[in-house]
Structure formats: C-alpha cells, structure tokens
PDB file of N, CA and C in Angstrom:
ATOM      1  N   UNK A   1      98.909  79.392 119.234  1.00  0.00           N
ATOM      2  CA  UNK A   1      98.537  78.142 119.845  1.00  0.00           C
ATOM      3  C   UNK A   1      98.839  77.030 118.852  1.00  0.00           C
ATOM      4  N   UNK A   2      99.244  76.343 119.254  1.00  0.00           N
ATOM      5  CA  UNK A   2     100.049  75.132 118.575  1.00  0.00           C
ATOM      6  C   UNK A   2      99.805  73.809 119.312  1.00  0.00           C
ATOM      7  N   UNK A   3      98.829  72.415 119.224  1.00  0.00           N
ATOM      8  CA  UNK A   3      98.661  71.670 119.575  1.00  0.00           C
ATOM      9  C   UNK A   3     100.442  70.392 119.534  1.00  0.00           C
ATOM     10  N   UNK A   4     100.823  69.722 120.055  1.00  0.00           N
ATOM     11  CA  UNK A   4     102.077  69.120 120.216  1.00  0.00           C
ATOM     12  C   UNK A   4     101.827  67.596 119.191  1.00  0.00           C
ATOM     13  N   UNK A   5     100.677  66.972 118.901  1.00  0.00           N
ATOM     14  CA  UNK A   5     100.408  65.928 118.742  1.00  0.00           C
ATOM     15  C   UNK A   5      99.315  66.283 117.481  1.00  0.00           C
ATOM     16  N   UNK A   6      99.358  66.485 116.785  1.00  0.00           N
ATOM     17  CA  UNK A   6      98.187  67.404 115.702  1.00  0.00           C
ATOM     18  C   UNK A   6      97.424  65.691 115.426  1.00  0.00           C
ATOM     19  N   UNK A   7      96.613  65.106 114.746  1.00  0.00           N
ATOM     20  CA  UNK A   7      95.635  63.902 114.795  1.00  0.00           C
ATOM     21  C   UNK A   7      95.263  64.386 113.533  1.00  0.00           C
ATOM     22  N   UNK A   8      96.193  64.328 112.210  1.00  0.00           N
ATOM     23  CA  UNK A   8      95.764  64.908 111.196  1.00  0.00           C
ATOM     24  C   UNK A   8      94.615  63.786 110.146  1.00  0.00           C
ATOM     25  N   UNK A   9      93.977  64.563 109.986  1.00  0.00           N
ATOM     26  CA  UNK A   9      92.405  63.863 109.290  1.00  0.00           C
ATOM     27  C   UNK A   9      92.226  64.027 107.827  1.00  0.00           C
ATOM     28  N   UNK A  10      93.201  64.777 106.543  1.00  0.00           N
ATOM     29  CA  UNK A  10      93.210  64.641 105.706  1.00  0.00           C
ATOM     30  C   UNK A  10      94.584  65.575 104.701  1.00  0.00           C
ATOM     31  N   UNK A  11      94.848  64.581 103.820  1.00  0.00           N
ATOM     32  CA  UNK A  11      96.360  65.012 103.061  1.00  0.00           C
ATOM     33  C   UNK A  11      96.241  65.087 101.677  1.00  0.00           C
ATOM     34  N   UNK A  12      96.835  65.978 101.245  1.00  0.00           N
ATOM     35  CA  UNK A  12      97.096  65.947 100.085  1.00  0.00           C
ATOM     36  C   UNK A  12      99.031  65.735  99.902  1.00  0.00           C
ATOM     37  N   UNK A  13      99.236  65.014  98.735  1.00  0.00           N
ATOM     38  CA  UNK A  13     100.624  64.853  98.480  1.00  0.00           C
ATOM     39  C   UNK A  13     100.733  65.035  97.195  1.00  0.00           C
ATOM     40  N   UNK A  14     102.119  66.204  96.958  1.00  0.00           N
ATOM     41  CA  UNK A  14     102.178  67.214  95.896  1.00  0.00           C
ATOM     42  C   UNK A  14     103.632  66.636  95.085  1.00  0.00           C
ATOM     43  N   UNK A  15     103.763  66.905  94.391  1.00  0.00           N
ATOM     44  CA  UNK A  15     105.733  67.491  94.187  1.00  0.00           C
ATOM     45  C   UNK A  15     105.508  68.713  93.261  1.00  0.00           C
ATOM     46  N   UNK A  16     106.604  69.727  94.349  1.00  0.00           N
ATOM     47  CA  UNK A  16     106.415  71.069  93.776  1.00  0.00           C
ATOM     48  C   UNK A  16     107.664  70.902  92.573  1.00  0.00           C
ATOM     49  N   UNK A  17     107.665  71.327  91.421  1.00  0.00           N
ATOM     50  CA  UNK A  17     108.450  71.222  90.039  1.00  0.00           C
ATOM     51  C   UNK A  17     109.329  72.878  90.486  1.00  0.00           C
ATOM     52  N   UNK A  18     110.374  73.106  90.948  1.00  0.00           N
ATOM     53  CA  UNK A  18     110.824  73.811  91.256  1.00  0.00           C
ATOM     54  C   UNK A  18     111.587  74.659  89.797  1.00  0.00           C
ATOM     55  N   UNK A  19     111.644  75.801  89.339  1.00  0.00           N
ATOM     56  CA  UNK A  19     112.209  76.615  88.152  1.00  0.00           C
ATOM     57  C   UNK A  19     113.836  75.934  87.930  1.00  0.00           C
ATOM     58  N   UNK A  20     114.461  75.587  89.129  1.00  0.00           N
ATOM     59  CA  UNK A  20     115.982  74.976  89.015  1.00  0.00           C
ATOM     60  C   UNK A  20     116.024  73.715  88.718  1.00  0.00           C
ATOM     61  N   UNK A  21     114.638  72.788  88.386  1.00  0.00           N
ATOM     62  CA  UNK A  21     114.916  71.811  88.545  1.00  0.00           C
ATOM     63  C   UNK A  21     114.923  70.769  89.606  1.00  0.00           C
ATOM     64  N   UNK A  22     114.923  71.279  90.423  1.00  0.00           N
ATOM     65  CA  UNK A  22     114.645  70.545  92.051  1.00  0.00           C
ATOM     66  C   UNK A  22     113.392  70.166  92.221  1.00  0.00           C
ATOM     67  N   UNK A  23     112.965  69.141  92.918  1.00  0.00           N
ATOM     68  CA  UNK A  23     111.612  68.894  93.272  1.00  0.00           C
ATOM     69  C   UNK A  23     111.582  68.879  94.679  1.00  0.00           C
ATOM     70  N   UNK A  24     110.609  69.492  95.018  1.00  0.00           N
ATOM     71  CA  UNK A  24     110.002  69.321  96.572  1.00  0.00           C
ATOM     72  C   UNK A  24     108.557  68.851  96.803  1.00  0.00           C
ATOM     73  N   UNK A  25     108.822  67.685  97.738  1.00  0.00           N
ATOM     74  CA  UNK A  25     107.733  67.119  98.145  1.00  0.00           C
ATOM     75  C   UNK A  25     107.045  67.764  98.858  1.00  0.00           C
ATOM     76  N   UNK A  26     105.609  68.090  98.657  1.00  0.00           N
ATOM     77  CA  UNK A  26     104.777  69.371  99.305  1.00  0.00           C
ATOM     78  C   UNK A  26     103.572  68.406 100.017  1.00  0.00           C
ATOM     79  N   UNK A  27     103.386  68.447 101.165  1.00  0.00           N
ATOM     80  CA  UNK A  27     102.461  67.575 102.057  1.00  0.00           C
ATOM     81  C   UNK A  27     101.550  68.521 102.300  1.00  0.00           C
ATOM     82  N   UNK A  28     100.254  68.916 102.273  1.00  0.00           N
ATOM     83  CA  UNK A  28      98.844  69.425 102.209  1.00  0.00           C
ATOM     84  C   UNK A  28      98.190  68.858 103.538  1.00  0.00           C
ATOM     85  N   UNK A  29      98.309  69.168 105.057  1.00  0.00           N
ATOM     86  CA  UNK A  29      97.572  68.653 105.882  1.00  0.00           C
ATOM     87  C   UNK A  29      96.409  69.177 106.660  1.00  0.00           C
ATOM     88  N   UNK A  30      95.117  69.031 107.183  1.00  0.00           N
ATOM     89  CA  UNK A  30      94.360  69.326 107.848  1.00  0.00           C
ATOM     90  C   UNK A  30      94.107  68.161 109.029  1.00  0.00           C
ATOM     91  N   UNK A  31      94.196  68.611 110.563  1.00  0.00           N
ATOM     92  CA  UNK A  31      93.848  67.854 111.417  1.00  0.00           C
ATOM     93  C   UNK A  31      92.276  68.108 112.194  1.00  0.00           C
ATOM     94  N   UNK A  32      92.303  67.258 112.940  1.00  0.00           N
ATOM     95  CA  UNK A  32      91.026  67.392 113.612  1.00  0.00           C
ATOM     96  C   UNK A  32      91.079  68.585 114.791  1.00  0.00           C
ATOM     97  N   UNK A  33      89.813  68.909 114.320  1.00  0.00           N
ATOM     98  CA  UNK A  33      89.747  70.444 115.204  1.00  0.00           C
ATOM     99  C   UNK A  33      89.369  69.486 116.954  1.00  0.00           C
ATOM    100  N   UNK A  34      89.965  70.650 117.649  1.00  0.00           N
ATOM    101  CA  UNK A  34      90.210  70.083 119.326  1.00  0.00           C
ATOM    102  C   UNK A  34      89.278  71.544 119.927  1.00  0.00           C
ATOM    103  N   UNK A  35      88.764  71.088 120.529  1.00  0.00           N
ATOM    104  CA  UNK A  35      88.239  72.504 122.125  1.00  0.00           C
ATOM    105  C   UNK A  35      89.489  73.540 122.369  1.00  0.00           C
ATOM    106  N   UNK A  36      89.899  74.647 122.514  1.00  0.00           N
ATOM    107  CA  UNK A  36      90.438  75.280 123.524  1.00  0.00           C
ATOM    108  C   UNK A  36      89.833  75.217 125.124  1.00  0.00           C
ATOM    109  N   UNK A  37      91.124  75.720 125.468  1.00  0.00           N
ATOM    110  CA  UNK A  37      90.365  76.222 126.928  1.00  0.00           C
ATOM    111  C   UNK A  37      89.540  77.452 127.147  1.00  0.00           C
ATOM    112  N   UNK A  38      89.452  78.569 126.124  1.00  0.00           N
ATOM    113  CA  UNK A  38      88.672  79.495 126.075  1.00  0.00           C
ATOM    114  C   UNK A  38      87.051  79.384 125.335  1.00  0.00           C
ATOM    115  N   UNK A  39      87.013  78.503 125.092  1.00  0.00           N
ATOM    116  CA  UNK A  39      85.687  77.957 124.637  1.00  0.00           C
ATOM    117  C   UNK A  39      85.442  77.803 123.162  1.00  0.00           C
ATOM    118  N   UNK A  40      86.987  78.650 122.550  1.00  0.00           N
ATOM    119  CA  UNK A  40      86.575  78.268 120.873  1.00  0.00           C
ATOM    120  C   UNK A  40      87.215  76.847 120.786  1.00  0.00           C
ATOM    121  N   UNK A  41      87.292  76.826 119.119  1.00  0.00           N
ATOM    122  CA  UNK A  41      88.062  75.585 118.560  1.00  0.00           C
ATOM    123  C   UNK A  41      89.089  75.922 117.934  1.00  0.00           C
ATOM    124  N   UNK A  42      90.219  74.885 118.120  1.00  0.00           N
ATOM    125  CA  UNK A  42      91.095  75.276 117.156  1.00  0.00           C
ATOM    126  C   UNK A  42      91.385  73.868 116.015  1.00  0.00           C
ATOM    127  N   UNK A  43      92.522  74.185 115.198  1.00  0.00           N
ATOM    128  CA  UNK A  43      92.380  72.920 113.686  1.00  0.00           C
ATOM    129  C   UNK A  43      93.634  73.266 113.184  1.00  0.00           C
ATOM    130  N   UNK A  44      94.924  71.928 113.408  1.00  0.00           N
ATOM    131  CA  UNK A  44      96.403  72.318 113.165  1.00  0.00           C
ATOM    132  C   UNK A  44      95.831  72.187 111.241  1.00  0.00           C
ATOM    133  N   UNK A  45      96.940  72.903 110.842  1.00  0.00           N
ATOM    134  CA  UNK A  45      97.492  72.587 109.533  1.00  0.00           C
ATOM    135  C   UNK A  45      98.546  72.921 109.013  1.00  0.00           C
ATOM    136  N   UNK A  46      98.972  72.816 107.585  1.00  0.00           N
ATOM    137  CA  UNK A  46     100.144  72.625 107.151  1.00  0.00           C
ATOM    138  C   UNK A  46     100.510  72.340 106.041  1.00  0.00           C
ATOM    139  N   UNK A  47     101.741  72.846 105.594  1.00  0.00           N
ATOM    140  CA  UNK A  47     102.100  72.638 104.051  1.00  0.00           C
ATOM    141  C   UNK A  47     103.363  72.435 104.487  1.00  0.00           C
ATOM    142  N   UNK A  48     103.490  71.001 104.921  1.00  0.00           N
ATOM    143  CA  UNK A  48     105.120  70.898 104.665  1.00  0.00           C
ATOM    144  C   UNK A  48     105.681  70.404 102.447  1.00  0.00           C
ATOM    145  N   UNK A  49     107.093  71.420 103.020  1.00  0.00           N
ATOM    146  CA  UNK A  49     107.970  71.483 101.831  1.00  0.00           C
ATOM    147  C   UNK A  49     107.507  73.004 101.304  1.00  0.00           C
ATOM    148  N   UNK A  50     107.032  73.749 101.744  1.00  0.00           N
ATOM    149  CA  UNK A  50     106.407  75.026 101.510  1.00  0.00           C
ATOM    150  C   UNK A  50     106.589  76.219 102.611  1.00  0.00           C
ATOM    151  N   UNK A  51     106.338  75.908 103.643  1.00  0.00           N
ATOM    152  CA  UNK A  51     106.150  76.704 104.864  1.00  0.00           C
ATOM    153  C   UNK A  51     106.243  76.047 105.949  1.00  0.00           C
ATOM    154  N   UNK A  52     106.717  76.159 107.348  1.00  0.00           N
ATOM    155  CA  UNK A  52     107.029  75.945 108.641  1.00  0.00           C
ATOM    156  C   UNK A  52     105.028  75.340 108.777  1.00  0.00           C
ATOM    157  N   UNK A  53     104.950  74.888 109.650  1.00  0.00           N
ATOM    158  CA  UNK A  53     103.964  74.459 110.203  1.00  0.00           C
ATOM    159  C   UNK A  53     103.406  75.786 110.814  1.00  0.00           C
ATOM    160  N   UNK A  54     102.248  76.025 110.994  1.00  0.00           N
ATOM    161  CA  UNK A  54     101.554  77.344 110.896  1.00  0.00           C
ATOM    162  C   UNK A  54     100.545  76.704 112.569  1.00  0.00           C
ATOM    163  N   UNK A  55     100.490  78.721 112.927  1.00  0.00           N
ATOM    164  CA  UNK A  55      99.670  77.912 114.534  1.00  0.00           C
ATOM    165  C   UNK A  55      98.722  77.507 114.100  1.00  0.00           C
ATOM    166  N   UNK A  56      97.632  76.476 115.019  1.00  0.00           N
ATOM    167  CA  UNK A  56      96.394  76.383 114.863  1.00  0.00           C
ATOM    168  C   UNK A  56      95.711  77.452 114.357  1.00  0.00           C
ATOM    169  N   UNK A  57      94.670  76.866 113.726  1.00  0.00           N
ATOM    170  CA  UNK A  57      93.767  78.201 113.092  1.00  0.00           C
ATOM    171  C   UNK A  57      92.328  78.245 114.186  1.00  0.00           C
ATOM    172  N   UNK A  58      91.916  79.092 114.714  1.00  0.00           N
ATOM    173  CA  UNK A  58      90.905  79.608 115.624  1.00  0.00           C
ATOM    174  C   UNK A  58      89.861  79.476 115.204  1.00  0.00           C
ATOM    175  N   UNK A  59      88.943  78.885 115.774  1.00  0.00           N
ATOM    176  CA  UNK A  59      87.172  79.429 115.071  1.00  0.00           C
ATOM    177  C   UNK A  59      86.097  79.468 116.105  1.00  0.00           C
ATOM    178  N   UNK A  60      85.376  79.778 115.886  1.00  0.00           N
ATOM    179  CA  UNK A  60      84.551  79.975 117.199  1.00  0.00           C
ATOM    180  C   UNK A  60      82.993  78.567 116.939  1.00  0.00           C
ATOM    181  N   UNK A  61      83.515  77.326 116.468  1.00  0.00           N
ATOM    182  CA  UNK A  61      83.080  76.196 116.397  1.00  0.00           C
ATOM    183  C   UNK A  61      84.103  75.212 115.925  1.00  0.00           C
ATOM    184  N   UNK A  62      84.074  73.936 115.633  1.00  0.00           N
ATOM    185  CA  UNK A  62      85.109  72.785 114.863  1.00  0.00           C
ATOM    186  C   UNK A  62      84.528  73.316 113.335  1.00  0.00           C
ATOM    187  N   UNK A  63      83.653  73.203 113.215  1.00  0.00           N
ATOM    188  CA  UNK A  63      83.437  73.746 111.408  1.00  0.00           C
ATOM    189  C   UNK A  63      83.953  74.865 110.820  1.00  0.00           C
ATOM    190  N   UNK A  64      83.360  75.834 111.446  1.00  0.00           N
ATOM    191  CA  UNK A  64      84.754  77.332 111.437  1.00  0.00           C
ATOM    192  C   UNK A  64      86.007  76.799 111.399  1.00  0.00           C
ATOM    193  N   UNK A  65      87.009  76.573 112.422  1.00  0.00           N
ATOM    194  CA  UNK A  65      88.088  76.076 112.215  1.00  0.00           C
ATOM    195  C   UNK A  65      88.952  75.292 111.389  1.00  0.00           C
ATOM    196  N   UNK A  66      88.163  74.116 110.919  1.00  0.00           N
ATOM    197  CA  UNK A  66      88.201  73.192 110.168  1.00  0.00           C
ATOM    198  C   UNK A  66      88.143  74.255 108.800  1.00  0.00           C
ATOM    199  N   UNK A  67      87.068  74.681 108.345  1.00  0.00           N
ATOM    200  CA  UNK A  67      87.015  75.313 107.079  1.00  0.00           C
ATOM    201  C   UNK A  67      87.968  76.595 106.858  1.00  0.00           C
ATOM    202  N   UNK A  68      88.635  77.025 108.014  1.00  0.00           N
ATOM    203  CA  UNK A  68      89.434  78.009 108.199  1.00  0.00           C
ATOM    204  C   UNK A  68      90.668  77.223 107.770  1.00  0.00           C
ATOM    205  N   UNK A  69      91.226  76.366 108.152  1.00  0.00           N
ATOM    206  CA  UNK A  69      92.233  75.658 108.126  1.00  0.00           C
ATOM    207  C   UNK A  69      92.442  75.213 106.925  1.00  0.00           C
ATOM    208  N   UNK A  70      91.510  74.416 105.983  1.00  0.00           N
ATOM    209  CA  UNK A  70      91.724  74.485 104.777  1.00  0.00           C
ATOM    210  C   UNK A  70      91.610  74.921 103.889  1.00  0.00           C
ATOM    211  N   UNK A  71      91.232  76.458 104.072  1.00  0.00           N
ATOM    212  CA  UNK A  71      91.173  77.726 103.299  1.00  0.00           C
ATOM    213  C   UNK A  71      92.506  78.339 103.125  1.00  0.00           C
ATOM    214  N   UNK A  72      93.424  78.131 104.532  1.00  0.00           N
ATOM    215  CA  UNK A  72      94.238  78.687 104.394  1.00  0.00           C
ATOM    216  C   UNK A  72      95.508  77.268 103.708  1.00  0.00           C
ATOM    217  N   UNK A  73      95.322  76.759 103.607  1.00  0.00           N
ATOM    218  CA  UNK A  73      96.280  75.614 102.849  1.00  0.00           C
ATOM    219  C   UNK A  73      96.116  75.738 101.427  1.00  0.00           C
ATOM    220  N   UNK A  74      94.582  76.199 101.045  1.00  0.00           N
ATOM    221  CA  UNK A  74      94.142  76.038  99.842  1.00  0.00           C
ATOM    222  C   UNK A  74      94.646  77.201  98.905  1.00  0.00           C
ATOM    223  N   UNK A  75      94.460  78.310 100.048  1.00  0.00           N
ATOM    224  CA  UNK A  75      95.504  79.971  99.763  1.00  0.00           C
ATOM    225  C   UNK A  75      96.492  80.025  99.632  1.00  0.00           C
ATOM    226  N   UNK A  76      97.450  79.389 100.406  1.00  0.00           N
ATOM    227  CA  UNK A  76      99.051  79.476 100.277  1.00  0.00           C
ATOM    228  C   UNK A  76      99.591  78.295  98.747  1.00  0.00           C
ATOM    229  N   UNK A  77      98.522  77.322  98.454  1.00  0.00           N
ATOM    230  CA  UNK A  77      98.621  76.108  97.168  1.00  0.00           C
ATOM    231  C   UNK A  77      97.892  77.443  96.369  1.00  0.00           C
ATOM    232  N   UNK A  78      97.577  78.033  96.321  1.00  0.00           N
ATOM    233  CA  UNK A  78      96.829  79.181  95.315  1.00  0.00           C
ATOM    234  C   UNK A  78      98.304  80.125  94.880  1.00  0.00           C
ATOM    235  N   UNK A  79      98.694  80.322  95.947  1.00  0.00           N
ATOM    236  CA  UNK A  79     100.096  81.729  95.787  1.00  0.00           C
ATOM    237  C   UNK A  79     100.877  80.742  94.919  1.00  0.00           C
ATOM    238  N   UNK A  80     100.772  79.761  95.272  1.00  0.00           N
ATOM    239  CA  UNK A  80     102.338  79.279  94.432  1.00  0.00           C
ATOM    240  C   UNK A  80     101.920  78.808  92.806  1.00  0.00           C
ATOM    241  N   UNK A  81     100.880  78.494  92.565  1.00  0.00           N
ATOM    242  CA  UNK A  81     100.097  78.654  91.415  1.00  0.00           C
ATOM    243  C   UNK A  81     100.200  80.119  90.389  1.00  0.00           C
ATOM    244  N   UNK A  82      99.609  81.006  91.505  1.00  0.00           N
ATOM    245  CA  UNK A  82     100.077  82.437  91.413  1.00  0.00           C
ATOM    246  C   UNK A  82     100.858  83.079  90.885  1.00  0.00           C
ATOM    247  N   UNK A  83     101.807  82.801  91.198  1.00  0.00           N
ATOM    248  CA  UNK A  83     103.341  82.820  90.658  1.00  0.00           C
ATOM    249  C   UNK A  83     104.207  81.749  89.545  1.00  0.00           C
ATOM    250  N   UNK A  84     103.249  81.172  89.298  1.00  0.00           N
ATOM    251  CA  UNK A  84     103.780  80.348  88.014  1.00  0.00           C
ATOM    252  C   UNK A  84     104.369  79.008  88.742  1.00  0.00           C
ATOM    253  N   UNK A  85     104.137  78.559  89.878  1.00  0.00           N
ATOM    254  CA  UNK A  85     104.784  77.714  90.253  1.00  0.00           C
ATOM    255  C   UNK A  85     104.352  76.324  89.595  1.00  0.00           C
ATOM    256  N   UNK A  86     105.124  75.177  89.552  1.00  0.00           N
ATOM    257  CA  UNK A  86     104.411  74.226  88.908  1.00  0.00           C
ATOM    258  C   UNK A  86     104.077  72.878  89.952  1.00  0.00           C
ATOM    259  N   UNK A  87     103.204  72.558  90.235  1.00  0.00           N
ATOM    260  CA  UNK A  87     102.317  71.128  90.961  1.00  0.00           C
ATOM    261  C   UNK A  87     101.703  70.302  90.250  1.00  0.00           C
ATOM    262  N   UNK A  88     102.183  69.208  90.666  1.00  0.00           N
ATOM    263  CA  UNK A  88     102.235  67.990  90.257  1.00  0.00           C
ATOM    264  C   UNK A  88     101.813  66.818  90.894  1.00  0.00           C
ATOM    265  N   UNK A  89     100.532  66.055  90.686  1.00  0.00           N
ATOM    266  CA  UNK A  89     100.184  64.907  91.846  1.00  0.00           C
ATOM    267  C   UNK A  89     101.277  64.041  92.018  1.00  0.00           C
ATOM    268  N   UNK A  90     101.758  63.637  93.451  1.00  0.00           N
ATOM    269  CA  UNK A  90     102.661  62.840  93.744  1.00  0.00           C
ATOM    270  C   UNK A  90     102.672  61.547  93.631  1.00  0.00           C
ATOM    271  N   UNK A  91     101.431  60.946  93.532  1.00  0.00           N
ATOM    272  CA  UNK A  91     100.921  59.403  93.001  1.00  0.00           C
ATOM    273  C   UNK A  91     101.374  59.556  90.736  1.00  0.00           C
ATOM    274  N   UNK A  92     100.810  60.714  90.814  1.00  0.00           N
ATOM    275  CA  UNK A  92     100.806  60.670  89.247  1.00  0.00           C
ATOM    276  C   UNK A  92     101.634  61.630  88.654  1.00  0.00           C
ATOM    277  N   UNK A  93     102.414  62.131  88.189  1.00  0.00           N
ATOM    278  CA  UNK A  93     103.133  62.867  87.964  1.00  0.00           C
ATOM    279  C   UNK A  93     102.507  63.587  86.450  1.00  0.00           C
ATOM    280  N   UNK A  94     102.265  62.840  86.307  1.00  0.00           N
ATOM    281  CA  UNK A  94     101.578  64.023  84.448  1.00  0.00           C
ATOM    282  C   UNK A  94     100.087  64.471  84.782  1.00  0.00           C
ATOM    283  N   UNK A  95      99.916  64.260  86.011  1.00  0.00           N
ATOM    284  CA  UNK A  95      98.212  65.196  86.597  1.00  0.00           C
ATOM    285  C   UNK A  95      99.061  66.448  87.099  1.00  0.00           C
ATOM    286  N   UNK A  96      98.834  67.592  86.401  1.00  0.00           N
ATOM    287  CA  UNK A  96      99.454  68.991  86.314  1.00  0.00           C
ATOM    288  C   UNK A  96      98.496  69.832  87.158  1.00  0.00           C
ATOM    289  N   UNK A  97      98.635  70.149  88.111  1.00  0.00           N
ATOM    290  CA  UNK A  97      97.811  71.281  89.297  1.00  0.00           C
ATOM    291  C   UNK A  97      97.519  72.583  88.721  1.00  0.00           C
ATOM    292  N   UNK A  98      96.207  72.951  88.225  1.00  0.00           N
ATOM    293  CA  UNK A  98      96.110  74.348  87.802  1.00  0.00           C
ATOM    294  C   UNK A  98      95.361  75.173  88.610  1.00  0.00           C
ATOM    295  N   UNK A  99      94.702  76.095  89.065  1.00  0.00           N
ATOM    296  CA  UNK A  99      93.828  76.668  89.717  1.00  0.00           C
ATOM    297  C   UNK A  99      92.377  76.158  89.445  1.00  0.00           C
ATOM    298  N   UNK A 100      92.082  75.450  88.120  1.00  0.00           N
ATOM    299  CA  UNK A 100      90.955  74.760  88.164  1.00  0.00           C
ATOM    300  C   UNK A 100      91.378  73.186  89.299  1.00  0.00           C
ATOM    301  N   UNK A 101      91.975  72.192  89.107  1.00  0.00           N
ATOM    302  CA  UNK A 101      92.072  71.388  90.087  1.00  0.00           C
ATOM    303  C   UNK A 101      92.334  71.920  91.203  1.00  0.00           C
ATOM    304  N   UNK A 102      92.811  72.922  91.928  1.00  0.00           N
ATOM    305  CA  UNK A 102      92.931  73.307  92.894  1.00  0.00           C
ATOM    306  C   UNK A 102      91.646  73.573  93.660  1.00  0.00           C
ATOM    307  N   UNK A 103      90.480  74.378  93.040  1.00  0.00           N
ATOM    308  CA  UNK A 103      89.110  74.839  93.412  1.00  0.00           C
ATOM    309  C   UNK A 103      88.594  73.492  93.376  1.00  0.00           C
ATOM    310  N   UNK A 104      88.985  71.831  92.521  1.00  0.00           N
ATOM    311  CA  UNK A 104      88.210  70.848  92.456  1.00  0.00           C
ATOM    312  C   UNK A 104      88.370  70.066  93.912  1.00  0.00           C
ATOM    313  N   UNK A 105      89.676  70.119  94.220  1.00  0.00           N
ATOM    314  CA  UNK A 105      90.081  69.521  95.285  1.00  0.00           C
ATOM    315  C   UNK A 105      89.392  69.943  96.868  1.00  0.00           C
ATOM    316  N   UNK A 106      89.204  71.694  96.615  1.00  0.00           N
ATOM    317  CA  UNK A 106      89.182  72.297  97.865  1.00  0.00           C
ATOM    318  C   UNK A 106      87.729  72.294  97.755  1.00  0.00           C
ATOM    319  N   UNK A 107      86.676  71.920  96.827  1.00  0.00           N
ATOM    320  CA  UNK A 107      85.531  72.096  96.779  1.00  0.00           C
ATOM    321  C   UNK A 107      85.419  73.785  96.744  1.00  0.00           C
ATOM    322  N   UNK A 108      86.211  74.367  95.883  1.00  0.00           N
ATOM    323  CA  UNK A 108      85.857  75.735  96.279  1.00  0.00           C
ATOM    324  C   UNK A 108      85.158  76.422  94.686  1.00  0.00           C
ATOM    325  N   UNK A 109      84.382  75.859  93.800  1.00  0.00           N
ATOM    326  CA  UNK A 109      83.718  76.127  92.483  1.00  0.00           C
ATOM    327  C   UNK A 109      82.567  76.936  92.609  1.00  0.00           C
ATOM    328  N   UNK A 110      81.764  76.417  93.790  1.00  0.00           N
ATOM    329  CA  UNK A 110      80.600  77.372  93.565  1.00  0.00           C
ATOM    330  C   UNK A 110      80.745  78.283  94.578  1.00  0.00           C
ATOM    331  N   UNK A 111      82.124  78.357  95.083  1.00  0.00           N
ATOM    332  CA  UNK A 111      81.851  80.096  96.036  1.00  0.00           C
ATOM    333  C   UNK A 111      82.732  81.160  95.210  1.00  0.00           C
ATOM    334  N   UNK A 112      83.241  80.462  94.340  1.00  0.00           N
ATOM    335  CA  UNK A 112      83.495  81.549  93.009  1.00  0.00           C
ATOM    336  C   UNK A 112      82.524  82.988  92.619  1.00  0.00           C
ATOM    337  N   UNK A 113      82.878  83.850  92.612  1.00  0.00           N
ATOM    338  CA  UNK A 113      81.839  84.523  91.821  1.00  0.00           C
ATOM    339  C   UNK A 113      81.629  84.262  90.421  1.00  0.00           C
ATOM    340  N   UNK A 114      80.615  84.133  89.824  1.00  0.00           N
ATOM    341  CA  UNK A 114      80.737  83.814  88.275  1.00  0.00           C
ATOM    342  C   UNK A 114      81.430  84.556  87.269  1.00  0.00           C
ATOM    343  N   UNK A 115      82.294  83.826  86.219  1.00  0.00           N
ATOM    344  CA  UNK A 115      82.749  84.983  85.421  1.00  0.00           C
ATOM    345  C   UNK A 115      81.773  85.619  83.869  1.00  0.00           C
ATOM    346  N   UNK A 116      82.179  87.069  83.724  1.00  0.00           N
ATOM    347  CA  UNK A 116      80.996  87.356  82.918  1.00  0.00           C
ATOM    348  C   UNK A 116      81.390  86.654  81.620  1.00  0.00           C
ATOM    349  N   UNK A 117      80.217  86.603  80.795  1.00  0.00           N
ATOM    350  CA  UNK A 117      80.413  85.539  79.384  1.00  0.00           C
ATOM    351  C   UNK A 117      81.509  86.689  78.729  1.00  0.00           C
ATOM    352  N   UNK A 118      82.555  85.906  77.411  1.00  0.00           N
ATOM    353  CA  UNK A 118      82.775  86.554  76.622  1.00  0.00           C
ATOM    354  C   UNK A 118      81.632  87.354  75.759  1.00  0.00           C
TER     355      UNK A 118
END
C-alpha cells in the first residue's frame, strides 16, 4: 500500500560521503499517518538517495505507524553506518553522523539496553 500524495511531516537532510568520492544527497522522510480502509493506519516513508520509496508502513493505530515508520528509516541510516558508510549533515558538513547522533536524532538512547561498565 502506497499512498499517491504522501503529506510528509518531518525530514532529515544528509550527504552520504560515498568510498569513490561521490556524494549523494540522502533525504530522511516521515509523513503523516492516514486511516486505511481496513481499519488500521498506515505512515509513507523514505530515504531518498538510498532506497526506492518503501510501501507505507502498517500499524494498528497513527502512533504505531508513525513510530514504525521512523524506526525503519532510522534502521536502514543505521546499516549504512554499519558498514562504514560516511554521513554528513547537509546544512553543515563537518557535523559527522555516528551511531551516537543517529540514536540522538531518532530519540532512540533510552531504549538501548545499557552497556556493561568496563
């Protein structure tokens, strides 16, 4: 399911530092979650310069969905981290994307499990 007109409600703007030298502009989107006709919700999102536009994500409320949706943006900006990839804020270019700004952005710090002390 794929909405035609997505009403996107929040962005992030990247440039991915590509290993060849190339840069790609990486767009981070979440839209506003809509009703289905089956009674759940759905919530477009997206990583353009990364991946094709992805179907709506399903939830069985707008908050589900919504938090589904930018879990999974926050996952696929995680893989490329993952892999050594390098991100870069597109307003600022020497703000360097690590998996700590990544968890700052997505609010995702305290669903971390804690790590044990040295």
């Amino acid at each position: 399911m794929r909405t035609s007109a997505p009403n996107y409600i929040a962005t992030e703007q990247l440039i991915w530092l590509r290993p060849d030298g190339s840069q790609v502009r990486v767009v981070a989107r979440v839209g506003l979650p809509y009703p289905t006709d089956d009674g759940s919700w759905a919530c477009p999102a997206e990583l353009q310069g990364v991946d094709p536009r992805y179907p709506d994500v399903c939830g069985a409320s707008s908050m589900q969905a919504l938090s589904l949706a930018t879990a999974l943006v926050a996952t696929r900006l995680g893989h490329l981290l993952e892999r050594g990839e390098r991100l870069v804020d597109a307003e600022d270019t020497s703000c360097a994307w690590d998996d700590e700004m990544l968890h700052s952005i997505f609010g995702l710090h305290g669903l971390r499990s804690p790590r044990p002390a040295p």
